[in-house]
PDB file of N, CA and C in Angstrom:
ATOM      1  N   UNK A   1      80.048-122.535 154.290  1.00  0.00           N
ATOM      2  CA  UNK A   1      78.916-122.094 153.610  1.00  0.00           C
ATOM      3  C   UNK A   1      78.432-120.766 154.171  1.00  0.00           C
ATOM      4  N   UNK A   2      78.042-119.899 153.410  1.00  0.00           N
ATOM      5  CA  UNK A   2      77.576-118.985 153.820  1.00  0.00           C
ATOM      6  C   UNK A   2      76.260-118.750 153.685  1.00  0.00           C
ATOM      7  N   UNK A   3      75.645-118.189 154.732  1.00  0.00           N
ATOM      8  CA  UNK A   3      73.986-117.779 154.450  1.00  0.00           C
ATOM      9  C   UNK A   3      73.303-117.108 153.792  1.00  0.00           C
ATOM     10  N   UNK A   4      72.482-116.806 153.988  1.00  0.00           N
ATOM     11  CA  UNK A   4      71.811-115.563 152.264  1.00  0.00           C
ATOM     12  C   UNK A   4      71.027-114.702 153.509  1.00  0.00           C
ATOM     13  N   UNK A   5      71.201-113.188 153.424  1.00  0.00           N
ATOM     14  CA  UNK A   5      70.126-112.590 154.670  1.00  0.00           C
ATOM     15  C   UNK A   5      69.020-112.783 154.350  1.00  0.00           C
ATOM     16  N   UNK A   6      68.363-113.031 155.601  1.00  0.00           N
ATOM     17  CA  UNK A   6      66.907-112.928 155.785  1.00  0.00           C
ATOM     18  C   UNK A   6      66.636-111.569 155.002  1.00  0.00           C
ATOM     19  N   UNK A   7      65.342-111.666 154.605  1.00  0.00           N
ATOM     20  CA  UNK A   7      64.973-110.352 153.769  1.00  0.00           C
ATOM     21  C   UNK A   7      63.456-110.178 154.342  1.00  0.00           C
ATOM     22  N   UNK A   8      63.029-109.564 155.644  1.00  0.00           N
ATOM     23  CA  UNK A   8      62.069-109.461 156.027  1.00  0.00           C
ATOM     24  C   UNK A   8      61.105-108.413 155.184  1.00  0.00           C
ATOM     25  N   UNK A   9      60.095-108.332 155.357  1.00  0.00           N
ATOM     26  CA  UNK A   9      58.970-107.583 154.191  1.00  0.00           C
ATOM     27  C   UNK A   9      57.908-106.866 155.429  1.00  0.00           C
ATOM     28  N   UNK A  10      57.542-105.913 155.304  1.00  0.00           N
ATOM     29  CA  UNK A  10      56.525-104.924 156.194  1.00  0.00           C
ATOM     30  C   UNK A  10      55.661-104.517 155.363  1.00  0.00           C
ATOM     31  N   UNK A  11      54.772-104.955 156.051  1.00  0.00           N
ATOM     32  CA  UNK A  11      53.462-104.231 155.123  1.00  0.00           C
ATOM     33  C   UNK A  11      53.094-102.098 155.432  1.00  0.00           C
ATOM     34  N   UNK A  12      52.655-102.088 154.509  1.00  0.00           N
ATOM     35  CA  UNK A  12      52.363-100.437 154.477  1.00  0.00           C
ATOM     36  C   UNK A  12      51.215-100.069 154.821  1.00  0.00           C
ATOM     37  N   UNK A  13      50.664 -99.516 155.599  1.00  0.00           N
ATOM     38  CA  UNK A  13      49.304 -99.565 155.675  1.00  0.00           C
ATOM     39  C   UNK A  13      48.231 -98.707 154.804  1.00  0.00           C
ATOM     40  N   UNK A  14      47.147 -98.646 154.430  1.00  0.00           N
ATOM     41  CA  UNK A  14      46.640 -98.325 153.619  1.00  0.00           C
ATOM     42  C   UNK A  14      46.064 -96.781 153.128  1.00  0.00           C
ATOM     43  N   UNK A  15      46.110 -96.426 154.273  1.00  0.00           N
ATOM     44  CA  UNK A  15      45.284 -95.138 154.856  1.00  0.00           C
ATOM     45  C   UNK A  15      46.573 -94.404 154.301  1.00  0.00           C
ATOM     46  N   UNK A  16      46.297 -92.718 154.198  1.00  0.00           N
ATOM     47  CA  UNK A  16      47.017 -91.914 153.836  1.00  0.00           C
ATOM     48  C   UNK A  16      47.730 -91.594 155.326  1.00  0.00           C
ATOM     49  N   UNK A  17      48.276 -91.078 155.415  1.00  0.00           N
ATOM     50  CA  UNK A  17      49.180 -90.775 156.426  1.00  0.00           C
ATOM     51  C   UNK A  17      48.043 -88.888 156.857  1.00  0.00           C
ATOM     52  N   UNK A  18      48.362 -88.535 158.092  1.00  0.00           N
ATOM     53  CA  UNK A  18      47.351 -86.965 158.201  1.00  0.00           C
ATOM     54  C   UNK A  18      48.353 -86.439 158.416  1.00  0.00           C
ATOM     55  N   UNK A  19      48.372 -85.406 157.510  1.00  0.00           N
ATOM     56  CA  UNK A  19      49.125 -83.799 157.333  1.00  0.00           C
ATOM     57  C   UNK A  19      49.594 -83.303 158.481  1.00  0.00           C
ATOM     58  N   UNK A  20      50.491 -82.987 159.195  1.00  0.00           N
ATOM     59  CA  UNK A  20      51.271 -82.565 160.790  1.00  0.00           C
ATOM     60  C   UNK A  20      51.487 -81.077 160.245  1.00  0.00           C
ATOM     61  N   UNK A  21      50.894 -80.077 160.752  1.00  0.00           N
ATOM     62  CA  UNK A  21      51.488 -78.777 160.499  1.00  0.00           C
ATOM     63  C   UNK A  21      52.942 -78.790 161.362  1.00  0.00           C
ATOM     64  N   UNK A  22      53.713 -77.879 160.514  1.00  0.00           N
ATOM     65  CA  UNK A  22      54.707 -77.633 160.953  1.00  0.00           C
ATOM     66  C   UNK A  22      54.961 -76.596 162.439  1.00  0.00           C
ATOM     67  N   UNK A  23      54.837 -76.621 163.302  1.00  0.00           N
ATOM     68  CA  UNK A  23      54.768 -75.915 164.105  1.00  0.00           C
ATOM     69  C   UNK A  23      55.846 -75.026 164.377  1.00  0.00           C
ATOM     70  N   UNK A  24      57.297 -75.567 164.357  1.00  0.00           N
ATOM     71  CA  UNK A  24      58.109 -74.830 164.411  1.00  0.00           C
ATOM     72  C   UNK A  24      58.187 -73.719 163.709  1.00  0.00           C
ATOM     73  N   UNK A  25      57.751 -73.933 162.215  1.00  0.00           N
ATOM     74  CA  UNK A  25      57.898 -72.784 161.497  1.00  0.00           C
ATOM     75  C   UNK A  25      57.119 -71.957 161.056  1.00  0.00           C
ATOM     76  N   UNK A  26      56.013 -72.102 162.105  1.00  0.00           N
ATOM     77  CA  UNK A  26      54.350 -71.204 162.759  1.00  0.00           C
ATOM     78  C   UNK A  26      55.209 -70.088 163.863  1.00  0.00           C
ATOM     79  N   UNK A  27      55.525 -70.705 164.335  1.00  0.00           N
ATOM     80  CA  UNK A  27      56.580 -70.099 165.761  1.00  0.00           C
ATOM     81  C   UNK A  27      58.122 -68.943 165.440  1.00  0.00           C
ATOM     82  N   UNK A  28      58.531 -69.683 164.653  1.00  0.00           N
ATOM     83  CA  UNK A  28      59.221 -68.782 163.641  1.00  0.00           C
ATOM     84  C   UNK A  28      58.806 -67.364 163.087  1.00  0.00           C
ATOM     85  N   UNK A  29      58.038 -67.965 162.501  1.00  0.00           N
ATOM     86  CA  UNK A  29      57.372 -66.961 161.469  1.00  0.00           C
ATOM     87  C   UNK A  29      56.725 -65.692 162.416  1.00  0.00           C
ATOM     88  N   UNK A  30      55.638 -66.260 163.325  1.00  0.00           N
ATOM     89  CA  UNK A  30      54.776 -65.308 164.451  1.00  0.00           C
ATOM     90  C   UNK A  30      56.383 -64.257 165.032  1.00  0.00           C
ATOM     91  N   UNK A  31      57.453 -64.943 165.539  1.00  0.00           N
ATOM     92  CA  UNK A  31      58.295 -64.300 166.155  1.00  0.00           C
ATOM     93  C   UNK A  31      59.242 -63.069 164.837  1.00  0.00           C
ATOM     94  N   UNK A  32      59.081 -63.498 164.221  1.00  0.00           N
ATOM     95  CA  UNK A  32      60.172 -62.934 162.955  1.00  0.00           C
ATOM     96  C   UNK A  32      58.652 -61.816 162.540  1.00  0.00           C
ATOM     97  N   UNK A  33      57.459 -61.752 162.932  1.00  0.00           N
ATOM     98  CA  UNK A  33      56.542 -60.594 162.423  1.00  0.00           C
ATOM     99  C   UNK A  33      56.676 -59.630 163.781  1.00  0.00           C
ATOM    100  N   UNK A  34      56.516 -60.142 165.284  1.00  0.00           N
ATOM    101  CA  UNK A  34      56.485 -59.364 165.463  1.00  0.00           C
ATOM    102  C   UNK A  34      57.682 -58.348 166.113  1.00  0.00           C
ATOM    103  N   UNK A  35      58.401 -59.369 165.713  1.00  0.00           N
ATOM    104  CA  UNK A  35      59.973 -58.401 165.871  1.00  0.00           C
ATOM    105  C   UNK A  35      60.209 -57.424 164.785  1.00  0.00           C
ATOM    106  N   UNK A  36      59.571 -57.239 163.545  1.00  0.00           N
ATOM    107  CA  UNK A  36      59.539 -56.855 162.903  1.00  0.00           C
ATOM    108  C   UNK A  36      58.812 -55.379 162.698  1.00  0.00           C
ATOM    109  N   UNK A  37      57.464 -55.930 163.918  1.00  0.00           N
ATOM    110  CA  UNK A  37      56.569 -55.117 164.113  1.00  0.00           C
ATOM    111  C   UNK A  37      57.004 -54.019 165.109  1.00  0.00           C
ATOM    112  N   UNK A  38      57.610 -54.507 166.134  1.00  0.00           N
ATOM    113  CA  UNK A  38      57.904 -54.040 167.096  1.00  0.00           C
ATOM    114  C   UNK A  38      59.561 -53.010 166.369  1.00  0.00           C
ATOM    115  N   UNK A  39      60.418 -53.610 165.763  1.00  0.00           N
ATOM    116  CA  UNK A  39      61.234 -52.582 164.699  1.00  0.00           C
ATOM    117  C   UNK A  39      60.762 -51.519 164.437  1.00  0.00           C
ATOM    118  N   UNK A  40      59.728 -51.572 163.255  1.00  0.00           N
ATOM    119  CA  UNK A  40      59.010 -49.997 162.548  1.00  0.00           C
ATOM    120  C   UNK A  40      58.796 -49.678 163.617  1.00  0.00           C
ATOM    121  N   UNK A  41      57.513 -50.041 164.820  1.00  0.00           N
ATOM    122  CA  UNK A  41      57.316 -49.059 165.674  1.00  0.00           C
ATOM    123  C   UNK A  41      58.173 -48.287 166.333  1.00  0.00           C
ATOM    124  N   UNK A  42      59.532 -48.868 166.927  1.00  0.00           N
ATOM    125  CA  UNK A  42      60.444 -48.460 167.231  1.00  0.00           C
ATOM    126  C   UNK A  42      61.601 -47.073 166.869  1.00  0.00           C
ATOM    127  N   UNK A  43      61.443 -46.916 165.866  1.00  0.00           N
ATOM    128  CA  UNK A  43      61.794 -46.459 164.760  1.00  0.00           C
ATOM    129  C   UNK A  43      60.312 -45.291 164.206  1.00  0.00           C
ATOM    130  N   UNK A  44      59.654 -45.207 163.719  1.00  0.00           N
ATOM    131  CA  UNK A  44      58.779 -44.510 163.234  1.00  0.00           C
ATOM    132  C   UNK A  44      57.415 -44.530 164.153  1.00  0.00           C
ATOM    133  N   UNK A  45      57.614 -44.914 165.495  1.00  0.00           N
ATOM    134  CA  UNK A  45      56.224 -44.638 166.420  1.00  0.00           C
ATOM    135  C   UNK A  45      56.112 -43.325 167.112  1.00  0.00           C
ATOM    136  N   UNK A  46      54.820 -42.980 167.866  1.00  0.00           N
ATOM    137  CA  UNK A  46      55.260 -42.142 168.330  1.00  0.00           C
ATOM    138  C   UNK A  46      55.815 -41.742 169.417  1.00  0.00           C
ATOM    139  N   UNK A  47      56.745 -42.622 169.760  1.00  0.00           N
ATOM    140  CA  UNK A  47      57.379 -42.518 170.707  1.00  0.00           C
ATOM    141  C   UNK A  47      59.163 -42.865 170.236  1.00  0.00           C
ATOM    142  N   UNK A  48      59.028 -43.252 168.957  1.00  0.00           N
ATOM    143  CA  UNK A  48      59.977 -44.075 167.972  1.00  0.00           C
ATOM    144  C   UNK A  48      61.549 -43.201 168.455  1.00  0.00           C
ATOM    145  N   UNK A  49      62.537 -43.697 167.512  1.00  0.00           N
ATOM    146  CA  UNK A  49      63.535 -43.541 167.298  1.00  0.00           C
ATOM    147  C   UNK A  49      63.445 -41.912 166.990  1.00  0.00           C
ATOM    148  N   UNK A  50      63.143 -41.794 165.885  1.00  0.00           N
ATOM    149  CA  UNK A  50      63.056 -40.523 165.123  1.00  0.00           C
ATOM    150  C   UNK A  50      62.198 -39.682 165.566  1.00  0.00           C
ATOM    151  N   UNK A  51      61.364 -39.664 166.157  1.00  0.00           N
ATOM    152  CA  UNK A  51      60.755 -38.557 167.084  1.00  0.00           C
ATOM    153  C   UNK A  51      61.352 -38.220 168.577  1.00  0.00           C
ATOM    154  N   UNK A  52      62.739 -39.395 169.003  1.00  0.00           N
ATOM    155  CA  UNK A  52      62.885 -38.899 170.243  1.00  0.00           C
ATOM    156  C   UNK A  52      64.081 -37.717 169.832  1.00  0.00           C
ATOM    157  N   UNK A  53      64.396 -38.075 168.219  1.00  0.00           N
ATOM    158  CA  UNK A  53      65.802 -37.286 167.876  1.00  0.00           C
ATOM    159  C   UNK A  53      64.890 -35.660 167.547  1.00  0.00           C
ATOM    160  N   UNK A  54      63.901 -35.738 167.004  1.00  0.00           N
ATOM    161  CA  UNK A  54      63.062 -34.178 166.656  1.00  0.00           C
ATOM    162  C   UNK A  54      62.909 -34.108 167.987  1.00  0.00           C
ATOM    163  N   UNK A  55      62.809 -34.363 169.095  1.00  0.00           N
ATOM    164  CA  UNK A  55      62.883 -33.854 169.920  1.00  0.00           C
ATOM    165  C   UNK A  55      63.699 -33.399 170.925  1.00  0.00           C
ATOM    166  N   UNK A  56      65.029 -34.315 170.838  1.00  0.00           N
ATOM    167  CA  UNK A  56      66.424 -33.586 171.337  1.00  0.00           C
ATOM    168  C   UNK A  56      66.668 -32.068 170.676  1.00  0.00           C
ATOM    169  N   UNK A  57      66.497 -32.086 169.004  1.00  0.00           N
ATOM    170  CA  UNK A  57      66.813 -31.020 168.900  1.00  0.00           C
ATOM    171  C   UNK A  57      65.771 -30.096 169.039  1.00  0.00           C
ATOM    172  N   UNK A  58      64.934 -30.204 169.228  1.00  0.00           N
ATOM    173  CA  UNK A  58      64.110 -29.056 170.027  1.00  0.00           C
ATOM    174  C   UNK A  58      64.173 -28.482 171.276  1.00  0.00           C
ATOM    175  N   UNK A  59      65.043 -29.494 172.111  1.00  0.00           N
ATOM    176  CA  UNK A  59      64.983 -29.218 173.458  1.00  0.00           C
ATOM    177  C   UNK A  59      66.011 -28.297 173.126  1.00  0.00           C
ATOM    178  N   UNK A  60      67.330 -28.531 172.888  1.00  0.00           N
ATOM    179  CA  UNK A  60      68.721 -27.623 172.154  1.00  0.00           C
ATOM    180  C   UNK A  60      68.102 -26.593 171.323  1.00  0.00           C
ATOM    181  N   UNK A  61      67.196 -26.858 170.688  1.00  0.00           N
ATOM    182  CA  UNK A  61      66.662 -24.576 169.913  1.00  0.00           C
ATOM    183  C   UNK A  61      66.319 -24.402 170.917  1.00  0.00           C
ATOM    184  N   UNK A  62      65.520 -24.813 171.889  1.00  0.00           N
ATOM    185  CA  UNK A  62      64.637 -24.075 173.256  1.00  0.00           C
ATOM    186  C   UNK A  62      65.925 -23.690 174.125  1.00  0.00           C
ATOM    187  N   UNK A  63      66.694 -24.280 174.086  1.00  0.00           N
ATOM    188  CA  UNK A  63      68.088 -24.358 175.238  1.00  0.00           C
ATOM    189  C   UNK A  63      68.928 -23.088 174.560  1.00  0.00           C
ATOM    190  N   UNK A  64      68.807 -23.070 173.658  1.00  0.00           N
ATOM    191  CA  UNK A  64      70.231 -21.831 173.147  1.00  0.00           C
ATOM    192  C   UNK A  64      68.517 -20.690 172.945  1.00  0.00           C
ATOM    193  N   UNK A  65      67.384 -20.910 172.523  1.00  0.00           N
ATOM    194  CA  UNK A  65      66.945 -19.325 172.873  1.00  0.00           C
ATOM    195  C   UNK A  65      66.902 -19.043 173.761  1.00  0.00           C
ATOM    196  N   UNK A  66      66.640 -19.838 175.405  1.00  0.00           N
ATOM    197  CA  UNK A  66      66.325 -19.238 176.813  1.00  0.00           C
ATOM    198  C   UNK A  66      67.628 -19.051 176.586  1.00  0.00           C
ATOM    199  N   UNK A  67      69.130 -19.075 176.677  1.00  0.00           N
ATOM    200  CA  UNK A  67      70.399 -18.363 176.579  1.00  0.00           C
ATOM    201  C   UNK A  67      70.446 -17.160 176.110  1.00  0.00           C
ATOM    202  N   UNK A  68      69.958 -17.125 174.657  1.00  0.00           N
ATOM    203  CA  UNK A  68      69.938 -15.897 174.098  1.00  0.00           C
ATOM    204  C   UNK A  68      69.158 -14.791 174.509  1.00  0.00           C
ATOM    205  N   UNK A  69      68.404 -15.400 175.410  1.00  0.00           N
ATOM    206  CA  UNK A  69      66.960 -14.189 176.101  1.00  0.00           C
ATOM    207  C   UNK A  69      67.919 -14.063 177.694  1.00  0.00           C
ATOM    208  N   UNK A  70      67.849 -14.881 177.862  1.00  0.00           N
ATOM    209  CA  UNK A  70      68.589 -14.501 178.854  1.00  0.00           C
ATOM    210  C   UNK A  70      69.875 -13.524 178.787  1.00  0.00           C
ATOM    211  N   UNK A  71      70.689 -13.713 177.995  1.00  0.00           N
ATOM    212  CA  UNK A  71      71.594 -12.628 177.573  1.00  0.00           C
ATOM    213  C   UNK A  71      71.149 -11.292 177.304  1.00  0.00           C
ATOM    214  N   UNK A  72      70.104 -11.097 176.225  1.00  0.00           N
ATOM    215  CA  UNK A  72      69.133  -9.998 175.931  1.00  0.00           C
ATOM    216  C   UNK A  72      68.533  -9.516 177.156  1.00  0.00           C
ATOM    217  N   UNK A  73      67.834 -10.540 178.021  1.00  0.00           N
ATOM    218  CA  UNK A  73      67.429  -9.523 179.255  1.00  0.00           C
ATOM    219  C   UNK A  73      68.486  -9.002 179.839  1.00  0.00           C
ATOM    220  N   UNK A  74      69.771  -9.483 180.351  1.00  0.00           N
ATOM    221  CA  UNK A  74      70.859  -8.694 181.517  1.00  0.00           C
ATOM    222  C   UNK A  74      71.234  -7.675 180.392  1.00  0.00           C
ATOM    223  N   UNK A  75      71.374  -7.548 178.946  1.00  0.00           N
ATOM    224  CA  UNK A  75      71.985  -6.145 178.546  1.00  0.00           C
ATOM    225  C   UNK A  75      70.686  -5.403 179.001  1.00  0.00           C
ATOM    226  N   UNK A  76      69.453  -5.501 178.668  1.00  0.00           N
ATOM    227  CA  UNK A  76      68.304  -4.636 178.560  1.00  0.00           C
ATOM    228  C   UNK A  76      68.432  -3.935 180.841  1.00  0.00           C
ATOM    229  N   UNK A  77      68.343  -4.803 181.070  1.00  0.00           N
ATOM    230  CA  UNK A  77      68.885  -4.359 182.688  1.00  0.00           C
ATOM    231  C   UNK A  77      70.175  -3.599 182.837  1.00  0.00           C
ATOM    232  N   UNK A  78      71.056  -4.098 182.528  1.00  0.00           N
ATOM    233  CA  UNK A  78      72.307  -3.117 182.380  1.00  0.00           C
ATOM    234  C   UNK A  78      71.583  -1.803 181.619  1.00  0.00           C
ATOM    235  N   UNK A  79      71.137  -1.760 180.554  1.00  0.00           N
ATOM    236  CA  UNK A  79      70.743  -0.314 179.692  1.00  0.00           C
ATOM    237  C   UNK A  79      69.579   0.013 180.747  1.00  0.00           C
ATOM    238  N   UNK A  80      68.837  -0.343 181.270  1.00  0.00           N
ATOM    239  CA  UNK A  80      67.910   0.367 182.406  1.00  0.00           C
ATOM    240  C   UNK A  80      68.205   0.755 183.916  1.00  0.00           C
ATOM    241  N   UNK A  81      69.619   0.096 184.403  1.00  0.00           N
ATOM    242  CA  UNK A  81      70.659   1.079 185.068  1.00  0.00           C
ATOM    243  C   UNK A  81      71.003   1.696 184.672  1.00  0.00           C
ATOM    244  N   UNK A  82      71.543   1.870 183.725  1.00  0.00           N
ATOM    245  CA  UNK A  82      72.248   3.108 183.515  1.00  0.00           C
ATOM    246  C   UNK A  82      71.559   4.166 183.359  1.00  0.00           C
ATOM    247  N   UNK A  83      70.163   4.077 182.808  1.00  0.00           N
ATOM    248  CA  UNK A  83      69.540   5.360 182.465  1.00  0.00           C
ATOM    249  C   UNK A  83      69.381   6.076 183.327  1.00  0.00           C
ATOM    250  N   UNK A  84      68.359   5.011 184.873  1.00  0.00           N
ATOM    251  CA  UNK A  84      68.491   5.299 185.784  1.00  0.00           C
ATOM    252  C   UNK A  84      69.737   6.244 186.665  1.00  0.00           C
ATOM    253  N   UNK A  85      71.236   6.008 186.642  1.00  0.00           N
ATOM    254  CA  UNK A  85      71.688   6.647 186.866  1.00  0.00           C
ATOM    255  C   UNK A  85      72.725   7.249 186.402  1.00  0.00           C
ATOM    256  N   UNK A  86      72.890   7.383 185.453  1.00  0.00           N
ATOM    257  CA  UNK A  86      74.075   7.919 184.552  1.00  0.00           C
ATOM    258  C   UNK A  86      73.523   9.001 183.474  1.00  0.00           C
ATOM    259  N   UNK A  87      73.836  10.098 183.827  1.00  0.00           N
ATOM    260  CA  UNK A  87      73.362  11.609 183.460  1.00  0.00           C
ATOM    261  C   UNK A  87      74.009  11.061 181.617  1.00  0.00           C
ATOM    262  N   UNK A  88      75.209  10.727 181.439  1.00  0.00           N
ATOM    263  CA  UNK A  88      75.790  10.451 180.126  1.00  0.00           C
ATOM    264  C   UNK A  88      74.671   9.590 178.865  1.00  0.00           C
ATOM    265  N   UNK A  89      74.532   8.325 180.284  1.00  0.00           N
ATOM    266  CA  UNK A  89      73.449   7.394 178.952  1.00  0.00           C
ATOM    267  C   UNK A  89      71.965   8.287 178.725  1.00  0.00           C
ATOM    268  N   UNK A  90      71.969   8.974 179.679  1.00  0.00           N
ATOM    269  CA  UNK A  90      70.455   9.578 179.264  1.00  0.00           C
ATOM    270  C   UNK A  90      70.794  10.702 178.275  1.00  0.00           C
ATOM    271  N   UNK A  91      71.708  11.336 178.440  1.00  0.00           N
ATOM    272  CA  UNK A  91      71.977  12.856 177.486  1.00  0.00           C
ATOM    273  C   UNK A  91      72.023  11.751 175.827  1.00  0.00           C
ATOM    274  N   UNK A  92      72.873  10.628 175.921  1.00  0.00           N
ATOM    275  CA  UNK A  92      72.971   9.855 174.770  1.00  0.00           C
ATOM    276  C   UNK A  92      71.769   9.422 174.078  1.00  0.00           C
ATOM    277  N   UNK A  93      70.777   8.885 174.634  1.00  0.00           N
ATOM    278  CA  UNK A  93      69.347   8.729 174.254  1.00  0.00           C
ATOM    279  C   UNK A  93      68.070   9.627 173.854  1.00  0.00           C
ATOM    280  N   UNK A  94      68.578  11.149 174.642  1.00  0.00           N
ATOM    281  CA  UNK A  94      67.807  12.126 174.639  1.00  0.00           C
ATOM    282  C   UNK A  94      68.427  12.514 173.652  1.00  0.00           C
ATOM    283  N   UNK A  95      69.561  12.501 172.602  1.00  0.00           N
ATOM    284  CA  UNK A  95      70.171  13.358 171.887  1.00  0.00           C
ATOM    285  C   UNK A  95      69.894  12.613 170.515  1.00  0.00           C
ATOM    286  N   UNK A  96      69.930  11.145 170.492  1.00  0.00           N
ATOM    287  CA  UNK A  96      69.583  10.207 169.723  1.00  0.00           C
ATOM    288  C   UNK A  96      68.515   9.794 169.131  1.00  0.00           C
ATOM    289  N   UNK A  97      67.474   9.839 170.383  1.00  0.00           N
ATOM    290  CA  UNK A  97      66.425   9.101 169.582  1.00  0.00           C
ATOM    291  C   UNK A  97      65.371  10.221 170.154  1.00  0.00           C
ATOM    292  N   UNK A  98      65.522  11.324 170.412  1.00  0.00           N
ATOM    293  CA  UNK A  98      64.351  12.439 170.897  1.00  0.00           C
ATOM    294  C   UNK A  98      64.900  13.422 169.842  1.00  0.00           C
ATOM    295  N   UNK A  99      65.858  13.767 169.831  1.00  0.00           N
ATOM    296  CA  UNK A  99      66.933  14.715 168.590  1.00  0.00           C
ATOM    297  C   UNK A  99      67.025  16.393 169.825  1.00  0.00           C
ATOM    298  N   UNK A 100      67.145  16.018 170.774  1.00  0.00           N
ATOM    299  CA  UNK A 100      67.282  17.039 171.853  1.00  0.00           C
ATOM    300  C   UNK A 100      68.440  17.690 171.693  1.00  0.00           C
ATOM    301  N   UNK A 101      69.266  19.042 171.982  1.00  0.00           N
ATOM    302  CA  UNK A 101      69.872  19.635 171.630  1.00  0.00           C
ATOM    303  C   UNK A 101      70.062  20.850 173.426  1.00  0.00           C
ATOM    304  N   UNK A 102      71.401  20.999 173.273  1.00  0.00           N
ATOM    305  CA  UNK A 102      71.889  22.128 174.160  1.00  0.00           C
ATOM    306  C   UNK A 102      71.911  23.091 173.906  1.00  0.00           C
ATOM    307  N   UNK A 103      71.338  24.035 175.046  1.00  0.00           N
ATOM    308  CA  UNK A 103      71.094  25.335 174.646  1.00  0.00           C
ATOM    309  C   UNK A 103      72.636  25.965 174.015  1.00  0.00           C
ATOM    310  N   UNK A 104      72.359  26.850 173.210  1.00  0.00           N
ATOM    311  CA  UNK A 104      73.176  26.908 171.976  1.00  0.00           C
ATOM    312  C   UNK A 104      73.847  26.002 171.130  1.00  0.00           C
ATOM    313  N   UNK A 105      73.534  25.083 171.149  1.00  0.00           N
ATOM    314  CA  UNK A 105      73.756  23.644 169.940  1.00  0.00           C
ATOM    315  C   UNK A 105      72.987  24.376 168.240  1.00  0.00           C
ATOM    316  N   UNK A 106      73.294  23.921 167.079  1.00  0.00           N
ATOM    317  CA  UNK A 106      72.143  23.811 166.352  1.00  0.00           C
ATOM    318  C   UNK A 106      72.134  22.647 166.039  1.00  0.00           C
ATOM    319  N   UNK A 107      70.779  22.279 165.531  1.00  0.00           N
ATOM    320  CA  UNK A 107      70.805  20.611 165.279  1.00  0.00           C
ATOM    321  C   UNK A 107      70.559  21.132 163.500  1.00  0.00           C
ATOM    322  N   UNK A 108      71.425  19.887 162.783  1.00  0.00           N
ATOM    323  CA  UNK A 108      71.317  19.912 161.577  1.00  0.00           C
ATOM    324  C   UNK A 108      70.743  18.771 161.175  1.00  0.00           C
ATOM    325  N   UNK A 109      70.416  18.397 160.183  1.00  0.00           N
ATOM    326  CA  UNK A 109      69.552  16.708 159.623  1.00  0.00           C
ATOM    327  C   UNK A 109      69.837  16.785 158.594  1.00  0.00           C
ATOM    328  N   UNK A 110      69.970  15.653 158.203  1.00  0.00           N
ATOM    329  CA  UNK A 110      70.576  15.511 157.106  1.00  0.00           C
ATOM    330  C   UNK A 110      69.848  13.994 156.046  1.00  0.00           C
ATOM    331  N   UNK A 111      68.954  14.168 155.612  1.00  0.00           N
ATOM    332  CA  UNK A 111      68.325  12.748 154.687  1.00  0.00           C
ATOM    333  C   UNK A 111      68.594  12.875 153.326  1.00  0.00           C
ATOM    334  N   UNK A 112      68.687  11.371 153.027  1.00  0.00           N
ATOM    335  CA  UNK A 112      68.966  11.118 151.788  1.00  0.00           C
ATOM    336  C   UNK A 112      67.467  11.238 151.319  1.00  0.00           C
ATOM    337  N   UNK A 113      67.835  11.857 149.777  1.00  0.00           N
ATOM    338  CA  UNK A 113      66.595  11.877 149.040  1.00  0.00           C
ATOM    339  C   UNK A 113      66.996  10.967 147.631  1.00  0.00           C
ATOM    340  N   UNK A 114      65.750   9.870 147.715  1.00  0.00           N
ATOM    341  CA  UNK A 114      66.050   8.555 146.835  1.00  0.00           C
ATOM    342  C   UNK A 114      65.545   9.824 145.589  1.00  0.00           C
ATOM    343  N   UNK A 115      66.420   8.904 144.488  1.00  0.00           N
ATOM    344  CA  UNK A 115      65.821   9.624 143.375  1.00  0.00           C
ATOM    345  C   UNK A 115      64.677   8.742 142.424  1.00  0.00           C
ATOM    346  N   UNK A 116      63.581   8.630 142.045  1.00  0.00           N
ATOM    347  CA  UNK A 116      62.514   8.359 141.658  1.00  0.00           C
ATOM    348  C   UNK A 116      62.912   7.905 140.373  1.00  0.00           C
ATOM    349  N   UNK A 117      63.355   6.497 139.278  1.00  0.00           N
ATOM    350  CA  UNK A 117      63.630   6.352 138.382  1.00  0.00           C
ATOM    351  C   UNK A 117      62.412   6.640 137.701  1.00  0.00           C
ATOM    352  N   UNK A 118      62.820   7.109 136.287  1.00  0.00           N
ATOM    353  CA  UNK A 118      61.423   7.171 135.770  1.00  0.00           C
ATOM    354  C   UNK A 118      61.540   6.838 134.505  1.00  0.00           C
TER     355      UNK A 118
END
């Protein structure tokens, strides 16, 4: 013979059950904002991503003009030795940009004359 199962019965109790916030996915959420937050800033703060790159290349224009000035000053020193002592670069400058001339030289000039459309 075989038995029939017991079929035990539990009562339910009456009261509503109270609402459990989810906490985990309070914790979630808080972490996923401010990683998020902390991203943009990263990126667009002012200290961000993109302002440290405007500022590499600023340091590199500042870096190649002190080069270029620096280059510009040693010719401008080289051209202020020489004036100093080289009878040639000075006759060259005095002849150039003063329009100085040797006794018996004539100096001629010569300008273009624009013509006035009319």
């Amino acid at each position: 013979m075989t038995r029939a199962p017991a079929t035990y019965s539990y009562s339910v109790p009456a009261w509503p059950a109270i609402p459990r916030r989810d906490t985990r996915r309070f914790w979630s959420r808080l972490l996923l904002f401010t990683a998020s937050l902390l991203l943009v800033n990263g990126l667009f703060g002012e200290r961000g991503l993109l302002e440290s790159l405007r500022a590499r290349r600023a340091y590199a224009a500042a870096g190649e003009d002190l080069a270029r000035l620096r280059r510009e000053n040693q010719a401008l020193r080289q051209h202020a030795r020489l004036l100093r002592s080289d009878p040639a670069a000075i006759e060259a400058v005095a002849r150039g940009e003063l329009g100085l001339v040797r006794a018996g030289e004539i100096l001629v000039t010569v300008r273009d004359l624009r013509r006035t459309s009319r």
